[in-house]
Protein backbone atom coordinates (compact mmCIF):
# COMPACT_ATOMS: atom_id res chain seq x y z
CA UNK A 1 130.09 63.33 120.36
CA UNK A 2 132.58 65.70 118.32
CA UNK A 3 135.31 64.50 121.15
CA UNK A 4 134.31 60.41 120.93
CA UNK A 5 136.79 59.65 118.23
CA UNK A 6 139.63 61.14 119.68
CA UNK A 7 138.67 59.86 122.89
CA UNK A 8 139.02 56.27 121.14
CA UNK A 9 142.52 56.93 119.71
CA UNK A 10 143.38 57.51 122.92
CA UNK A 11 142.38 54.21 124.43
CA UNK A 12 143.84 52.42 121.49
CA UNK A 13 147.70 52.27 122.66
CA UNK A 14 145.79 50.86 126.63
CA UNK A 15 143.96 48.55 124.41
CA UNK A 16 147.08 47.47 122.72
CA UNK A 17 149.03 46.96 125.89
CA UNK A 18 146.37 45.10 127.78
CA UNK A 19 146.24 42.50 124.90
CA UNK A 20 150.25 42.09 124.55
CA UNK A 21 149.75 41.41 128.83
CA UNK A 22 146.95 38.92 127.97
CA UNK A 23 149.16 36.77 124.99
CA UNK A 24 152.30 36.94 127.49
CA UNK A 25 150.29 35.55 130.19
CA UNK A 26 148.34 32.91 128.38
CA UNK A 27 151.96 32.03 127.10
CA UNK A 28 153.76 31.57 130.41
CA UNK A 29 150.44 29.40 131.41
CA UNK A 30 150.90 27.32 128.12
CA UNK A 31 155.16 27.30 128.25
CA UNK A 32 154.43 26.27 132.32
CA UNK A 33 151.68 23.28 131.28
CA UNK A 34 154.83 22.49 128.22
CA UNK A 35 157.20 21.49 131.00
CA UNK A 36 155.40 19.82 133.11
CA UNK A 37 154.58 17.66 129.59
CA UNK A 38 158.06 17.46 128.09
CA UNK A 39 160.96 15.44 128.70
CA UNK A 40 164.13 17.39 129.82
CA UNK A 41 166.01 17.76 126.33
CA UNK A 42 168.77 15.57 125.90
CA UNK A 43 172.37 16.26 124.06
CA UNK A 44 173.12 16.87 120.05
CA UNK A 45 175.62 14.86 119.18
CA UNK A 46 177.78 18.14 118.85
CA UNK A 47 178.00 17.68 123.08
CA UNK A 48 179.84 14.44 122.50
CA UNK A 49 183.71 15.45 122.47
CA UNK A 50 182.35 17.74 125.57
CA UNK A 51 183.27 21.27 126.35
CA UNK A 52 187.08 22.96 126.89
CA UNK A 53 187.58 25.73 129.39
CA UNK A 54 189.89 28.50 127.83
CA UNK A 55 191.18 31.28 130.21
CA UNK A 56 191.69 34.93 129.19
CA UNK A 57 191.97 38.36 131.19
CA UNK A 58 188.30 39.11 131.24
CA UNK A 59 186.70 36.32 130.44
CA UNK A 60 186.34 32.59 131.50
CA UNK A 61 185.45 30.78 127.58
CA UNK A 62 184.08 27.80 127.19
CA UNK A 63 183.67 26.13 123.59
CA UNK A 64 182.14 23.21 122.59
CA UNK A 65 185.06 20.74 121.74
CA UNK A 66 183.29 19.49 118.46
CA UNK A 67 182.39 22.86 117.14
CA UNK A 68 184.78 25.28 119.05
CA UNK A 69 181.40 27.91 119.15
CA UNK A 70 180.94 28.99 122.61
CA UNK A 71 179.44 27.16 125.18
CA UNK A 72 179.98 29.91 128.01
CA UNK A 73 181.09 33.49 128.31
CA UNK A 74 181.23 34.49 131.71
CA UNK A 75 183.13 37.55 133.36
CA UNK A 76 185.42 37.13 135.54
CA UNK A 77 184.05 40.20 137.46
CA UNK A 78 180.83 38.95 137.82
CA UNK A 79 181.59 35.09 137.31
CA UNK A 80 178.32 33.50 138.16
CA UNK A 81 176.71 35.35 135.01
CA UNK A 82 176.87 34.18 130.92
CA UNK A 83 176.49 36.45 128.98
CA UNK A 84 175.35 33.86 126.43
CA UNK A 85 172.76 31.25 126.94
CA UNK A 86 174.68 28.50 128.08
CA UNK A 87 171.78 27.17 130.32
CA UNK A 88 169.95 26.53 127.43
CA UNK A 89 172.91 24.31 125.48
CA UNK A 90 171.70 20.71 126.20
CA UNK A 91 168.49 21.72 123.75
CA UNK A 92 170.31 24.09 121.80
CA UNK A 93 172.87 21.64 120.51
CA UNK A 94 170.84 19.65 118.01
CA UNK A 95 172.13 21.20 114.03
CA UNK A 96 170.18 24.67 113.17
CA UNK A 97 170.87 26.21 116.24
CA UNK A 98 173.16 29.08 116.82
CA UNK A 99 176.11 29.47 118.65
CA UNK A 100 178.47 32.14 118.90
CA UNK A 101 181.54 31.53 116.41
CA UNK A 102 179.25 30.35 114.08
CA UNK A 103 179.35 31.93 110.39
CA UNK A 104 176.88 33.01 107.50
CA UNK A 105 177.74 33.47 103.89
CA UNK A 106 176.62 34.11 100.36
CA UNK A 107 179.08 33.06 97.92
CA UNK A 108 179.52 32.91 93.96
CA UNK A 109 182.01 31.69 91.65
CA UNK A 110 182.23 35.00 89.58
CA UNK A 111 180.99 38.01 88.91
CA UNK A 112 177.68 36.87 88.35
CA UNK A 113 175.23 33.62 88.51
CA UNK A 114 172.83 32.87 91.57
CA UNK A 115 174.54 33.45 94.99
CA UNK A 116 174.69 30.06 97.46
CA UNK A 117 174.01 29.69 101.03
CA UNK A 118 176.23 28.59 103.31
CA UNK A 119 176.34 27.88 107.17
CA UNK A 120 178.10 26.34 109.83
CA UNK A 121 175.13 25.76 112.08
CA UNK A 122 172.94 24.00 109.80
CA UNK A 123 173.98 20.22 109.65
CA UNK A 124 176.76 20.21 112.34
CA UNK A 125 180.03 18.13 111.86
CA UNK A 126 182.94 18.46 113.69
CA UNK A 127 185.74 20.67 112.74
CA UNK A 128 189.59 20.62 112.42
CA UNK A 129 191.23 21.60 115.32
CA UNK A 130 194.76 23.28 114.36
CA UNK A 131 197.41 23.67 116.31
CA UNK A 132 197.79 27.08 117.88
CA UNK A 133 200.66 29.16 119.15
CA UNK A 134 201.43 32.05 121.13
CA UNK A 135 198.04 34.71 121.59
CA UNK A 136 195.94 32.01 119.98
CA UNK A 137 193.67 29.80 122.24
CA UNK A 138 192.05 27.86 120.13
CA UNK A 139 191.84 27.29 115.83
CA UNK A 140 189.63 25.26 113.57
CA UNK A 141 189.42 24.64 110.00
CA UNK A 142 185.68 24.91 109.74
CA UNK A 143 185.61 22.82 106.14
CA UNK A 144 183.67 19.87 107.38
CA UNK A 145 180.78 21.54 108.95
CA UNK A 146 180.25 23.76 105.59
CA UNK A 147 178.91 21.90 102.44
CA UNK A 148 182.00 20.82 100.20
CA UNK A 149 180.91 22.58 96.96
CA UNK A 150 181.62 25.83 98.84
CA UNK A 151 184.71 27.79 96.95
CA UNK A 152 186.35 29.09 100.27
CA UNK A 153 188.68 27.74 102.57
CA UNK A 154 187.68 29.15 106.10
CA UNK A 155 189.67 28.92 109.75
CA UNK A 156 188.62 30.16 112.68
CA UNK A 157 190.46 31.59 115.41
CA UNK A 158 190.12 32.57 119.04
CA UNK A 159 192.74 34.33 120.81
CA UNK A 160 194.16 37.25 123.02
CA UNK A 161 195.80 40.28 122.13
CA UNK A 162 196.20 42.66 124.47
CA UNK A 163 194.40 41.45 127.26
CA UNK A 164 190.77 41.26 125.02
CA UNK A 165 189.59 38.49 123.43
CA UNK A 166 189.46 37.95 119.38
CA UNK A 167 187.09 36.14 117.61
CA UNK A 168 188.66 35.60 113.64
CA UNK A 169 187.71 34.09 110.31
CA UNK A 170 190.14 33.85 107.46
CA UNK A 171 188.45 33.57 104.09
CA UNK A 172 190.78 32.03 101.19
CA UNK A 173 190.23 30.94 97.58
CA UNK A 174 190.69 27.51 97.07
CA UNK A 175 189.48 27.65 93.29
CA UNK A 176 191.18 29.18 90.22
CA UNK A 177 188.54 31.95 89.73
CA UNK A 178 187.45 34.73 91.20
CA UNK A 179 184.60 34.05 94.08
CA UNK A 180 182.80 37.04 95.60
CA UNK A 181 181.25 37.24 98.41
CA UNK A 182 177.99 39.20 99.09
CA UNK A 183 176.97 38.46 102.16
CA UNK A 184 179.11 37.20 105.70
CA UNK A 185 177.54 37.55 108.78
CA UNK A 186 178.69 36.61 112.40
CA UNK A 187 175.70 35.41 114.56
CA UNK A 188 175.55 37.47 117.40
CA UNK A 189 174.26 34.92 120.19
CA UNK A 190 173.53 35.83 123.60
CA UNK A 191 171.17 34.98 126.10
CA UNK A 192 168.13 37.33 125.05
CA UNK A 193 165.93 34.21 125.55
CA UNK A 194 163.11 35.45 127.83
CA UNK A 195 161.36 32.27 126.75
CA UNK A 196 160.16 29.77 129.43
CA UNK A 197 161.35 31.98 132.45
CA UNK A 198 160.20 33.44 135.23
CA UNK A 199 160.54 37.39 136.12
CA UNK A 200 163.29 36.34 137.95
CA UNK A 201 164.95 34.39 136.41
CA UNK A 202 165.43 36.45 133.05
CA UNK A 203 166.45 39.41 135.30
CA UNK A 204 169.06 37.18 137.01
CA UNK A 205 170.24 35.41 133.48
CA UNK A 206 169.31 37.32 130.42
CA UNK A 207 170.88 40.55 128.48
CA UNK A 208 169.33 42.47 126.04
CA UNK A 209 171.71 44.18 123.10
CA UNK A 210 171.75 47.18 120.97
CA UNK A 211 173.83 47.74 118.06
CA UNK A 212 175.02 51.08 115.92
CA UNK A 213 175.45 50.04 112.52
CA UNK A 214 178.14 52.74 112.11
CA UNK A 215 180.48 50.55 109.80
CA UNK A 216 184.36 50.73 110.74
CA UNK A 217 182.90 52.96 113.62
CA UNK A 218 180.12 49.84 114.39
CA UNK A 219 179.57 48.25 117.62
CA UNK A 220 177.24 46.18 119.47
CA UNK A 221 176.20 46.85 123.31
CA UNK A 222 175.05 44.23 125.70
CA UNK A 223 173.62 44.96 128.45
CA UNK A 224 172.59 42.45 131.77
CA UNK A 225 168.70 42.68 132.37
CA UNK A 226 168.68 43.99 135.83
CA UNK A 227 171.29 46.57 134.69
CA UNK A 228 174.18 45.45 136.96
CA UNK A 229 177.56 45.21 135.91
CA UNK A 230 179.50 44.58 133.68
CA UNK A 231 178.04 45.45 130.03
CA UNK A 232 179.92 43.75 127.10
CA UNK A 233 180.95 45.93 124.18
CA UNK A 234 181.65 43.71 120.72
CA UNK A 235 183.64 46.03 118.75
CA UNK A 236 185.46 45.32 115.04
CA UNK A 237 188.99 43.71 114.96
CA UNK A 238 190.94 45.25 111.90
CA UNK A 239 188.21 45.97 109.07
CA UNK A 240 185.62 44.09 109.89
CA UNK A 241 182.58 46.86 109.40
CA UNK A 242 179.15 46.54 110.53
CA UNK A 243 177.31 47.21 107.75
CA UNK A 244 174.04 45.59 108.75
CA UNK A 245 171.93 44.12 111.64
CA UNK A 246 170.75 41.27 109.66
CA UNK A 247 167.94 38.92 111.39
CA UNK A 248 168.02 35.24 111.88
CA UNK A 249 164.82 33.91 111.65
CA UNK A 250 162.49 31.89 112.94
CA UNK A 251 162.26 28.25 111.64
CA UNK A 252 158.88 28.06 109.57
CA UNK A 253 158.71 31.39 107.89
CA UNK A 254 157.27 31.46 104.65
CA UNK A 255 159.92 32.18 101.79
CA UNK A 256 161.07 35.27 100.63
CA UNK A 257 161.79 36.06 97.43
CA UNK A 258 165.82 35.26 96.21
CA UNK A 259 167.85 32.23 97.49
CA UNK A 260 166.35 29.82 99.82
CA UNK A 261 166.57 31.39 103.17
CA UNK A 262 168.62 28.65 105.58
CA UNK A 263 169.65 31.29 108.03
CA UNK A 264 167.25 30.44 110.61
CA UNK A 265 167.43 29.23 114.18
CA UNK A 266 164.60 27.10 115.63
CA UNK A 267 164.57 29.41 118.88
CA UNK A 268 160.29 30.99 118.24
CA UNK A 269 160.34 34.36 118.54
CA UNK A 270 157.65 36.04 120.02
CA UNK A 271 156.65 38.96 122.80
CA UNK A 272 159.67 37.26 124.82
CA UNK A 273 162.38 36.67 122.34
CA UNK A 274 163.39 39.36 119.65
CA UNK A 275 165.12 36.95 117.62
CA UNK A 276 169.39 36.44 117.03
CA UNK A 277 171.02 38.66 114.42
CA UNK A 278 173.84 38.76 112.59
CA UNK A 279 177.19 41.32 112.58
CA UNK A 280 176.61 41.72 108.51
CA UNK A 281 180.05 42.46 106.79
CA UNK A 282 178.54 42.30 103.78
CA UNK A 283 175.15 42.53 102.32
CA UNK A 284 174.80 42.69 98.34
CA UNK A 285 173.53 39.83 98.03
CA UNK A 286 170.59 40.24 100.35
CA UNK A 287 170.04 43.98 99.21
CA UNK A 288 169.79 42.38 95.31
CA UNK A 289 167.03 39.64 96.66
CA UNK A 290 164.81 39.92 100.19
CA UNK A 291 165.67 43.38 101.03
CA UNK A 292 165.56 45.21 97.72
CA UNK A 293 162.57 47.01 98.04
CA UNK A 294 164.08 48.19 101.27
CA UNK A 295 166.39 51.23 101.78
CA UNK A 296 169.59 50.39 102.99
CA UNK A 297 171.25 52.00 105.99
CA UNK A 298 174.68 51.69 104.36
CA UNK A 299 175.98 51.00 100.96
CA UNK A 300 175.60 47.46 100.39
CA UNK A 301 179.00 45.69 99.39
CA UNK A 302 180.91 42.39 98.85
CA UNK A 303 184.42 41.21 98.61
CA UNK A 304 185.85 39.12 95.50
CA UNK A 305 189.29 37.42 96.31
CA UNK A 306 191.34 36.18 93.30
CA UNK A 307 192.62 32.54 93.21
CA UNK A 308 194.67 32.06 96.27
CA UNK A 309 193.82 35.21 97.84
CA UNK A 310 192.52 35.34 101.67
CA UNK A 311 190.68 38.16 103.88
CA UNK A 312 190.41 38.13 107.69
CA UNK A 313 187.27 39.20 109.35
CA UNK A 314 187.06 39.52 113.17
CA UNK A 315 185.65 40.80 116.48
CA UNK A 316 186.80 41.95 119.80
CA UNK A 317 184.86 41.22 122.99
CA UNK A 318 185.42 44.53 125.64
CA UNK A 319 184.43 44.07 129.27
CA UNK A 320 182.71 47.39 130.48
CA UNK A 321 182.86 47.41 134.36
CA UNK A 322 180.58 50.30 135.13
CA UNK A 323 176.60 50.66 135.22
CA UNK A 324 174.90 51.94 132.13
CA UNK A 325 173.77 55.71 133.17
CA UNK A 326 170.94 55.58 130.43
CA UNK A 327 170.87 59.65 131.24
CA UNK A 328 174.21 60.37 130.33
CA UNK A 329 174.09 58.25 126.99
CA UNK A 330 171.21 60.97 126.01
CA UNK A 331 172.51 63.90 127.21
CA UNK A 332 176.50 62.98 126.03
CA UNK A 333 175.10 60.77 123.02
CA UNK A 334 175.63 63.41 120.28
CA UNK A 335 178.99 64.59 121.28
CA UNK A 336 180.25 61.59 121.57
CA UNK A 337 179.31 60.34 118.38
CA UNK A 338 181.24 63.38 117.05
CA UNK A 339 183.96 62.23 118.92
CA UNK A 340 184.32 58.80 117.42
CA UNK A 341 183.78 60.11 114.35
CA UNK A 342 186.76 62.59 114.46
CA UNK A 343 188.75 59.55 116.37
CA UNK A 344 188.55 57.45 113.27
CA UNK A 345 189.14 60.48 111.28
CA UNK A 346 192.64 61.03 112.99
CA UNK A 347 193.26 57.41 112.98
CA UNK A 348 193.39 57.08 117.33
CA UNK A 349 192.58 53.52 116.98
CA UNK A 350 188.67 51.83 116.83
CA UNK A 351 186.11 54.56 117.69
CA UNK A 352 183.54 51.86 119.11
CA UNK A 353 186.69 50.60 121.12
CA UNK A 354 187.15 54.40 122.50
CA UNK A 355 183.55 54.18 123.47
CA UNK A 356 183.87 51.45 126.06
CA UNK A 357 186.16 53.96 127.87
CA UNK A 358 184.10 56.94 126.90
CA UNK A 359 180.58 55.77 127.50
CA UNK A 360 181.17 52.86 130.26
CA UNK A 361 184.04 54.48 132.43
CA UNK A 362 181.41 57.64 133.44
CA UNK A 363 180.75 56.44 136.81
CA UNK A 364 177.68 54.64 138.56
């Protein structure tokens, strides 16, 4: 008997596993009897202007006319493959769900006072398109899908510059005080959705992603399910850092503590969905309410723009052509962190830029 209850700890990660295998099965029973039950979904009214194709080097873009948030992101290398989930837009375009170009923020009008929520995804109205020159493919002035008390005057911009695509947001002052910002996040939004889907078909659709939260030296990996290529590397455009890996949750969660939490997506997570997250600029304001008995990875911070004054934020979508060589990235992964590091140091350009050449271009 002096071995049984170490025997039992043993048997407790096989117990743990065999239940996770039950719940997933009883759910693909249940999501299976759901469609056979449900009506096929039918289009948000932010489908009604349609979609616009946009051509770049690497990519094929489509964005939603009404919203200009993504609608598809394909490769051209591998064009039958999104790496968001388009096939899923028909019953993701009601208001609440997220889209890539989409926006977060926590504003104030001062130094101090409760911080306010603001979204572009929660009640959906169609933006501004502005007229666009040279690099720039597409531009919206994003007021009327954000509530109109909000202090900030915010465009959005997608373009090209030197052959990669740019995803921007300039952030301006409309007021005649000073508004800080603690918190701006850019939803992240690709097609981890395992939900509903067969083995198959998440290997042939869906992408899993992994971010470093390494600030100016930040990026975000995604990575095809069956491991093919290409991978997609988001990196920052100018100083946009990644200070945080901030979670959009699930509609229905109880409260936290602090401002009314309205960054959630109606997508459930569960055993087959993770959840979408946001590229956190910024994060003061959720490290002074929901996450302040937490310790912080970085430094929280915010921005505060004088009357009149504007700040661009943006991203850069890479196109990695070769296979992820998961034993390289642990046997290299230390030295090449060094490497970024002392990159940035000597100013050679974006470290997480240097690592889609330095960590992609190793072979297959």
């Amino acid at each position: 008997m002096r071995g049984g209850p170490f025997r039992l700890a043993n048997l407790i990660p096989l117990f743990l596993l065999v239940l996770c295998l039950i719940l997933a099965l009883h759910e693909k029973s249940a999501a299976q009897e759901r469609a056979h039950r449900e009506p096929p979904p039918t289009p948000g009214p932010m489908l009604a202007q349609g979609t616009i194709t946009l051509d770049t080097p690497e990519f094929t873009l489509d964005l939603v006319s009404s919203s200009q948030t993504v609608a598809a992101l394909k490769p051209k290398v591998a064009p039958e493959f999104d790496f968001t989930p388009g096939d899923l837009l028909v019953e993701r375009s009601k208001d609440g769900y997220y889209h890539l170009g989409d926006l977060n923020l926590r504003v104030r009008t001062g130094d101090s006072g409760a911080w306010k929520n603001y979204s572009t995804a929660v009640v959906r109205k169609p933006v501004v398109a502005l007229s666009t020159s040279g690099t720039t493919l597409a531009a919206a002035d994003l007021s009327p899908t954000l509530r109109a008390d909000i202090p900030l005057q915010i465009s959005r911009t997608w373009a090209v510059e030197a052959g990669k695509l740019v995803l921007r947001f300039v952030l301006e002052n409309k007021t005649q005080e000073n508004v800080q910002v603690g918190a701006l996040g850019i939803p992240m939004v690709f097609n981890n959705v395992l939900n509903d889907r067969s083995l198959e078909e998440a290997h042939t659709k869906c992408s899993f992603y992994d971010p470093y939260i390494g600030e100016d030296a930040g990026y975000l990996q995604v990575t095809r399910l069956n491991g093919h290529s290409p991978a997609l590397l988001v990196v920052p455009d100018g100083k946009t850092p990644f200070e945080a890996c901030g979670p959009i949750l699930s509609k229905g969660r109880p409260s936290s503590r602090g401002p009314e939490p309205i960054f959630t997506d109606p997508t459930p997570r569960w055993v087959t969905f993770e959840g979408f997250y946001d590229w956190m600029v910024h994060t003061q304001a959720f490290a002074e309410n929901e996450w302040k008995n937490a310790e912080q990875w970085n430094p929280p911070t915010s921005l505060t723009l004088a009357p009149g004054e504007s700040k661009t934020h943006g991203l850069k979508f890479v196109v990695a052509e070769h296979r992820v060589r998961p034993t390289h990235l642990r046997q290299r992964g230390n030295h090449r962190q060094q490497h970024l590091h002392a990159a940035e140091r000597r100013g050679a350009g974006n470290g997480a830029e240097l690592l889609a050449h330095q960590v992609f271009v190793i072979g297959v």
